[in-house]
Protein backbone atom coordinates (compact mmCIF):
# COMPACT_ATOMS: atom_id res chain seq x y z
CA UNK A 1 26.47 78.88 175.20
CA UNK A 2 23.91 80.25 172.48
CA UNK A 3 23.39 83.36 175.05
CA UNK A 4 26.87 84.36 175.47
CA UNK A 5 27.08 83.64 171.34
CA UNK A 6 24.37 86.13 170.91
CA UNK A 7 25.85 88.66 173.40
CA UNK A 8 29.04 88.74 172.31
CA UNK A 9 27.55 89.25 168.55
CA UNK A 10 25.68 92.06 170.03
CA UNK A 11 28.56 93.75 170.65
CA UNK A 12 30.49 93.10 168.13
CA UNK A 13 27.53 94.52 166.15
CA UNK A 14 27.20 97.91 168.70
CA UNK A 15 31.36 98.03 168.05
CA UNK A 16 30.88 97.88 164.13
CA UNK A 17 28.39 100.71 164.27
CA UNK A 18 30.58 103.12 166.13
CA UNK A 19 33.47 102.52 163.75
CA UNK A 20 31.41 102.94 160.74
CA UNK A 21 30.08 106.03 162.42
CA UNK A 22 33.75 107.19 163.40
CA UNK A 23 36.04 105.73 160.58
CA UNK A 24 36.76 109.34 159.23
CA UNK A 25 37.97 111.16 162.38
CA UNK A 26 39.20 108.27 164.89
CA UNK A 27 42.71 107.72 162.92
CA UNK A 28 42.99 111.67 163.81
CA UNK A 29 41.64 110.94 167.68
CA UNK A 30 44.16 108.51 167.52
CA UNK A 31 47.12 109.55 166.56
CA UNK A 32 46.51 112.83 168.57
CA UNK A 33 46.73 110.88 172.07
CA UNK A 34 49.61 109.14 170.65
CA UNK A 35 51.78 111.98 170.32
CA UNK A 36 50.43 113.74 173.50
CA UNK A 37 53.08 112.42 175.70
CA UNK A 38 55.83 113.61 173.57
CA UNK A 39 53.66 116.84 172.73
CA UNK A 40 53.61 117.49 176.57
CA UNK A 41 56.95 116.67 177.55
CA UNK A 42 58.64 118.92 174.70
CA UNK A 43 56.50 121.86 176.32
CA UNK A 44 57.79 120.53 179.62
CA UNK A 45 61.38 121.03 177.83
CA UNK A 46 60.61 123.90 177.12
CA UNK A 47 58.76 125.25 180.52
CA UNK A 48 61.72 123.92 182.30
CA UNK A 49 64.89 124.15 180.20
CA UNK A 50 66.77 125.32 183.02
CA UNK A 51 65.80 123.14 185.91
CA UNK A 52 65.96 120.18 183.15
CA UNK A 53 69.85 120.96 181.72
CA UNK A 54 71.04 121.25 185.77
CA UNK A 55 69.42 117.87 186.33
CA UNK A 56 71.24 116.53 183.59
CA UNK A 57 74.18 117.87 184.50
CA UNK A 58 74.22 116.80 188.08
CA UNK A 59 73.06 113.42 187.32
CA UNK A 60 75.86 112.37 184.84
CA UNK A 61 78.15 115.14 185.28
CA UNK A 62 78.40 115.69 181.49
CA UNK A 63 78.69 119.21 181.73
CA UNK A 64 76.84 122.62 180.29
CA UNK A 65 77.37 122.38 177.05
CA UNK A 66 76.24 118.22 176.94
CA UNK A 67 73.04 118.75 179.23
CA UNK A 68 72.12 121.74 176.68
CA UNK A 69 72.58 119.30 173.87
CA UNK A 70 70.48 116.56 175.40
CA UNK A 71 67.18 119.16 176.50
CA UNK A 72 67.44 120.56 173.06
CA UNK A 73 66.99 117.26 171.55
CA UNK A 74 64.35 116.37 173.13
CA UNK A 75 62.11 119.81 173.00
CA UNK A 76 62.75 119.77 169.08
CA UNK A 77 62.55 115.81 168.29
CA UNK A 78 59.76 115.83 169.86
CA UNK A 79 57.49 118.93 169.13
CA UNK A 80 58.99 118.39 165.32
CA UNK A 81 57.79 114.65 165.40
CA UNK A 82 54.82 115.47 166.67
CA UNK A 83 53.82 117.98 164.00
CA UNK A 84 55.16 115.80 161.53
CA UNK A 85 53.05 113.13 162.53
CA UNK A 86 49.35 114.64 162.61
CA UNK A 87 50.35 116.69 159.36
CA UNK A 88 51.17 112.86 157.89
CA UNK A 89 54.60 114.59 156.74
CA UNK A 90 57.27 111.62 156.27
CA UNK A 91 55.49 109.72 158.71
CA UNK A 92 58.53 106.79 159.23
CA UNK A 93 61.06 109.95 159.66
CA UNK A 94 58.86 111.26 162.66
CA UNK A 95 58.55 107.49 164.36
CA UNK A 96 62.65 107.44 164.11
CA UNK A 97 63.11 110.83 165.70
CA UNK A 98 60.21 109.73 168.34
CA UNK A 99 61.81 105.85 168.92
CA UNK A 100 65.33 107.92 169.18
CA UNK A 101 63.64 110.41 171.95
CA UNK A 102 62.57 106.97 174.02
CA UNK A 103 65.62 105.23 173.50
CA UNK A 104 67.28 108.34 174.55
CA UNK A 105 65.13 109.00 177.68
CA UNK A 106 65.27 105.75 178.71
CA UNK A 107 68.84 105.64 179.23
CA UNK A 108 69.16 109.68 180.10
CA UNK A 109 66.45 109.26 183.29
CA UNK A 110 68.17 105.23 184.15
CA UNK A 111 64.66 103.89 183.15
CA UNK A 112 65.88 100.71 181.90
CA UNK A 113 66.80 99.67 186.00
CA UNK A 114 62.99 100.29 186.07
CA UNK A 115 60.86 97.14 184.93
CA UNK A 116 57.45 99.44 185.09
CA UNK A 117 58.93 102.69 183.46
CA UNK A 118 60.56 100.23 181.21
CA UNK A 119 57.66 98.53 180.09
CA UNK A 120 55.68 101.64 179.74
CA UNK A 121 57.90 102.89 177.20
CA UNK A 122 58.25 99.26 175.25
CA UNK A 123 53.93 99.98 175.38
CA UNK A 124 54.79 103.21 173.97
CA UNK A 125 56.94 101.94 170.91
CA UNK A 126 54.54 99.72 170.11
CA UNK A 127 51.94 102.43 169.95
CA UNK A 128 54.68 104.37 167.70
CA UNK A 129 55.32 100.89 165.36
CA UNK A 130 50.81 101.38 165.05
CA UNK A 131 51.82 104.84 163.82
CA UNK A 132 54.15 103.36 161.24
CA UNK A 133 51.80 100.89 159.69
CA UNK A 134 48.91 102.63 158.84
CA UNK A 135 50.95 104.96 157.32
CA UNK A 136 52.42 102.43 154.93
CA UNK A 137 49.80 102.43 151.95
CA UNK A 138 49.39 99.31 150.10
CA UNK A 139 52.24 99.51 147.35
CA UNK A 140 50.57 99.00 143.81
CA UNK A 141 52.67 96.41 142.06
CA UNK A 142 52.92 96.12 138.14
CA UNK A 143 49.43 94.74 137.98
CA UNK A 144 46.94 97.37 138.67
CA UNK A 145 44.86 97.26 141.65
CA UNK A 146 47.15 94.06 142.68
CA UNK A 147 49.41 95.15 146.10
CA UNK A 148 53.06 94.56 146.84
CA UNK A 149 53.25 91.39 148.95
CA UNK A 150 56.56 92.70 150.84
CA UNK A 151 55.04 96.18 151.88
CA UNK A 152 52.03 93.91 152.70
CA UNK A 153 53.86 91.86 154.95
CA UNK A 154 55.97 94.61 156.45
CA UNK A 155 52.75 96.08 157.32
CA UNK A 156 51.71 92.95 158.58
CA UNK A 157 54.30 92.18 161.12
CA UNK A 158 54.73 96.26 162.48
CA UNK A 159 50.82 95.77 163.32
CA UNK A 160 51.79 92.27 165.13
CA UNK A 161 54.94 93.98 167.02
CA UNK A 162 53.02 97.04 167.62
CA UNK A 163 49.87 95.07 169.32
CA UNK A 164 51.91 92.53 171.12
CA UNK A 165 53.99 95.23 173.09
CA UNK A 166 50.88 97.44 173.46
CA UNK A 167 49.69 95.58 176.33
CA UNK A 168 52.99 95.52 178.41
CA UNK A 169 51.12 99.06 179.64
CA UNK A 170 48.59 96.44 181.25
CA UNK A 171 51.03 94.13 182.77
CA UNK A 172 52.22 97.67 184.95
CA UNK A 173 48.37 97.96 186.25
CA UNK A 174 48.59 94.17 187.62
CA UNK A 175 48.71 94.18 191.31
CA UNK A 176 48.78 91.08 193.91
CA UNK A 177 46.45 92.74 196.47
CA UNK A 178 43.95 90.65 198.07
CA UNK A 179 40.78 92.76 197.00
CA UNK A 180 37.38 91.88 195.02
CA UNK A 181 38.00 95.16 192.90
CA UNK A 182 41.99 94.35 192.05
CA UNK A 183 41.07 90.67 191.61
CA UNK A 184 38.17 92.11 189.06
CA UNK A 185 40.91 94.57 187.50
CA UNK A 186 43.63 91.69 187.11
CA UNK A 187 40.95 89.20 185.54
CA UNK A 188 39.42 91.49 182.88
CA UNK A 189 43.02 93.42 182.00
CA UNK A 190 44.87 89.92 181.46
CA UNK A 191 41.77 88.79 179.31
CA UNK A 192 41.75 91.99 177.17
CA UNK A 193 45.81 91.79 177.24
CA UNK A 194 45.30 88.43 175.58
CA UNK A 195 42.74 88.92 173.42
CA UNK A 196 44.24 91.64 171.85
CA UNK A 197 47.98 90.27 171.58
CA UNK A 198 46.55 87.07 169.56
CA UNK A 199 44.33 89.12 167.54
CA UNK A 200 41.07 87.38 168.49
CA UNK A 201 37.94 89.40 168.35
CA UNK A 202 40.48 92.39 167.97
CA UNK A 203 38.81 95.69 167.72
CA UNK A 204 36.09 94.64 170.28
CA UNK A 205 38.81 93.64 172.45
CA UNK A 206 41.07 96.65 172.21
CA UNK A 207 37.57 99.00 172.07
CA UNK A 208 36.87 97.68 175.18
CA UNK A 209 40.51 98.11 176.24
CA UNK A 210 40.46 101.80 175.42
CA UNK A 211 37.22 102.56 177.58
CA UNK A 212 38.56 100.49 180.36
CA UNK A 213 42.40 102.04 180.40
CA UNK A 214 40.45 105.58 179.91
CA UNK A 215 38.58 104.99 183.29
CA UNK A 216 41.88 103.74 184.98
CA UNK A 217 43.28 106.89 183.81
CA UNK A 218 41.54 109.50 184.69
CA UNK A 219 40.92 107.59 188.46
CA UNK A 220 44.26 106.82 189.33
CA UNK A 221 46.31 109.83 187.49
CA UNK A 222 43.69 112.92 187.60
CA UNK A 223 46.91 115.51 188.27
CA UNK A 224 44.56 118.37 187.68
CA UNK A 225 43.56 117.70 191.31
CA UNK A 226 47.11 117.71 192.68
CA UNK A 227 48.47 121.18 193.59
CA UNK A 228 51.40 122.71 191.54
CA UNK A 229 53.43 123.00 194.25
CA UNK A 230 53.25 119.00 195.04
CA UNK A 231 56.15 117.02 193.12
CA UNK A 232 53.13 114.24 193.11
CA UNK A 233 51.44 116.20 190.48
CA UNK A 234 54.33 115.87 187.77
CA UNK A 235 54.49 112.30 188.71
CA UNK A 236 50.28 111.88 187.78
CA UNK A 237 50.76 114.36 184.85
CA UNK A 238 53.83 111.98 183.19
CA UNK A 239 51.39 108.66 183.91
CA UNK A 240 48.55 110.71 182.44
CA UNK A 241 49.66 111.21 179.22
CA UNK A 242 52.03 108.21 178.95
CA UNK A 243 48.97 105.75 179.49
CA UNK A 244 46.75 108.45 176.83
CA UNK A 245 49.45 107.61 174.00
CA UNK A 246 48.66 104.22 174.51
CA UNK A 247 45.22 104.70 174.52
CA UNK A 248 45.79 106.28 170.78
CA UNK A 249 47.65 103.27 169.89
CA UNK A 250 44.60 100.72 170.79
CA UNK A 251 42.88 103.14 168.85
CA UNK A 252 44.92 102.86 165.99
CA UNK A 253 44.04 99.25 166.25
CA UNK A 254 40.86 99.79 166.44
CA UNK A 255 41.01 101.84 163.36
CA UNK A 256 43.54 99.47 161.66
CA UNK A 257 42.24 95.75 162.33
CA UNK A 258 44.50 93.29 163.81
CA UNK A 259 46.93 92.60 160.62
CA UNK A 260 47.56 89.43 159.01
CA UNK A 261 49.08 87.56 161.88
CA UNK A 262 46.04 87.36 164.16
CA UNK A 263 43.41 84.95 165.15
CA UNK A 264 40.84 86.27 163.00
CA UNK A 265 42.59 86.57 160.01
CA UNK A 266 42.99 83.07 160.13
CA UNK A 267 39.19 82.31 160.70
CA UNK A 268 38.80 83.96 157.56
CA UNK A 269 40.68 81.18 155.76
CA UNK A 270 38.61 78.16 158.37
């Protein structure tokens, strides 16, 4: 018991270290793979205006004029809320427009009929909700240096919401395969899922989460190797940077801490 104490202090101690080392740049790192899914798929918009308006079009017979509507939406929500969100520019405006663009997509491309795309994109709003609370700066009340216990707790609970559907991108890498490597996979993702959704031994836990979901990715969903010609490589490309926003939302915890509803706040108070 005293050697897996010791261990496990080690690394906490290794993790510390890194985020002391990295405190000023990995909120950037972070919130640039957040927005690279919806950075990429508003230059997809863009790339493919046509081919994306006629899909529309065919697929809910809304017409021209309705499938233009819907591809212009999403190239400028989402290249606007992306800018608006590394320049820091009315942060909780961008997250709306962003949350509106998923909402939006998941109903436009009949994602909510599927439970893996579906949960993807409940991983992503949690990774936007991340966004949202660390931009929300401690409100000063009347009492200097004293903050505003509603903001406070706002903050709180966006962190909690944000974590908790952070790892339903996990729950879409589970697989019931008989294999030592899957079994592996399945044992340390659930772990890591549930270490991070109490909030116990948080930023080790999600730290460890973003080097093991960076590995996945660039295994399973390397669409650089995929011809352009191959509908498979759009497929990869979509996983690719879906999975890398989520990535920048465990970072984001990382950076943030686990909030006030977590495990470890509450050994504070033991």
């Amino acid at each position: 018991m005293v050697g897996k104490e010791e261990l496990l202090a080690k690394a906490e101690d290794v993790a510390d270290q890194i985020l002391r080392r990295s405190k000023h740049i990995l909120p950037h790192i972070a919130r640039l793979c957040l927005i690279s899914t919806f950075l990429e798929d508003g230059i997809r918009m863009y790339m493919q205006w046509g081919e994306q308006r006629d899909y529309m079009d065919a697929s809910w017979g809304c017409g021209y004029f309705l499938a233009t509507c819907f591809v212009f939406i999403n190239l400028f929500g989402q290249l606007g809320g992306c800018v608006m969100v590394l320049w820091r520019f009315k942060v909780d405006i961008a997250c709306a427009i962003l949350f509106i663009i998923v909402v939006l997509q998941t109903l436009a491309y009949s994602i909510l009929w599927d439970m893996q795309f579906l949960l993807r994109n409940l991983a992503l709003i949690g990774a936007l909700l991340l966004v949202l609370a660390e931009s929300r700066v401690e409100a000063k009340s009347l009492l200097a240096g004293v903050p505003s216990l509603g903001d406070n707790k706002q903050k709180t609970y966006l962190q909690l919401t944000g974590r908790v559907l952070l790892v339903f991108m996990f729950v879409t890498l589970l697989r019931l395969e008989i294999s030592f490597m899957q079994i592996v996979q399945n044992v340390i993702g659930s772990a890591l899922m549930i270490l991070v959704s109490v909030g116990y031994k948080t930023k080790l836990s999600a730290l460890l989460l973003v080097l093991w979901l960076t590995t996945l990715n660039l295994y399973f969903n390397a669409w650089w190797t995929i011809p352009s010609y191959k509908p498979m490589r759009d497929f990869l490309k979509y996983d690719f940077f879906q999975t890398l926003s989520v990535i920048g939302g465990l970072l984001m915890v990382v950076s943030l801490g686990p909030g006030g509803v977590s495990m470890d706040e509450h050994k504070k108070k033991w």
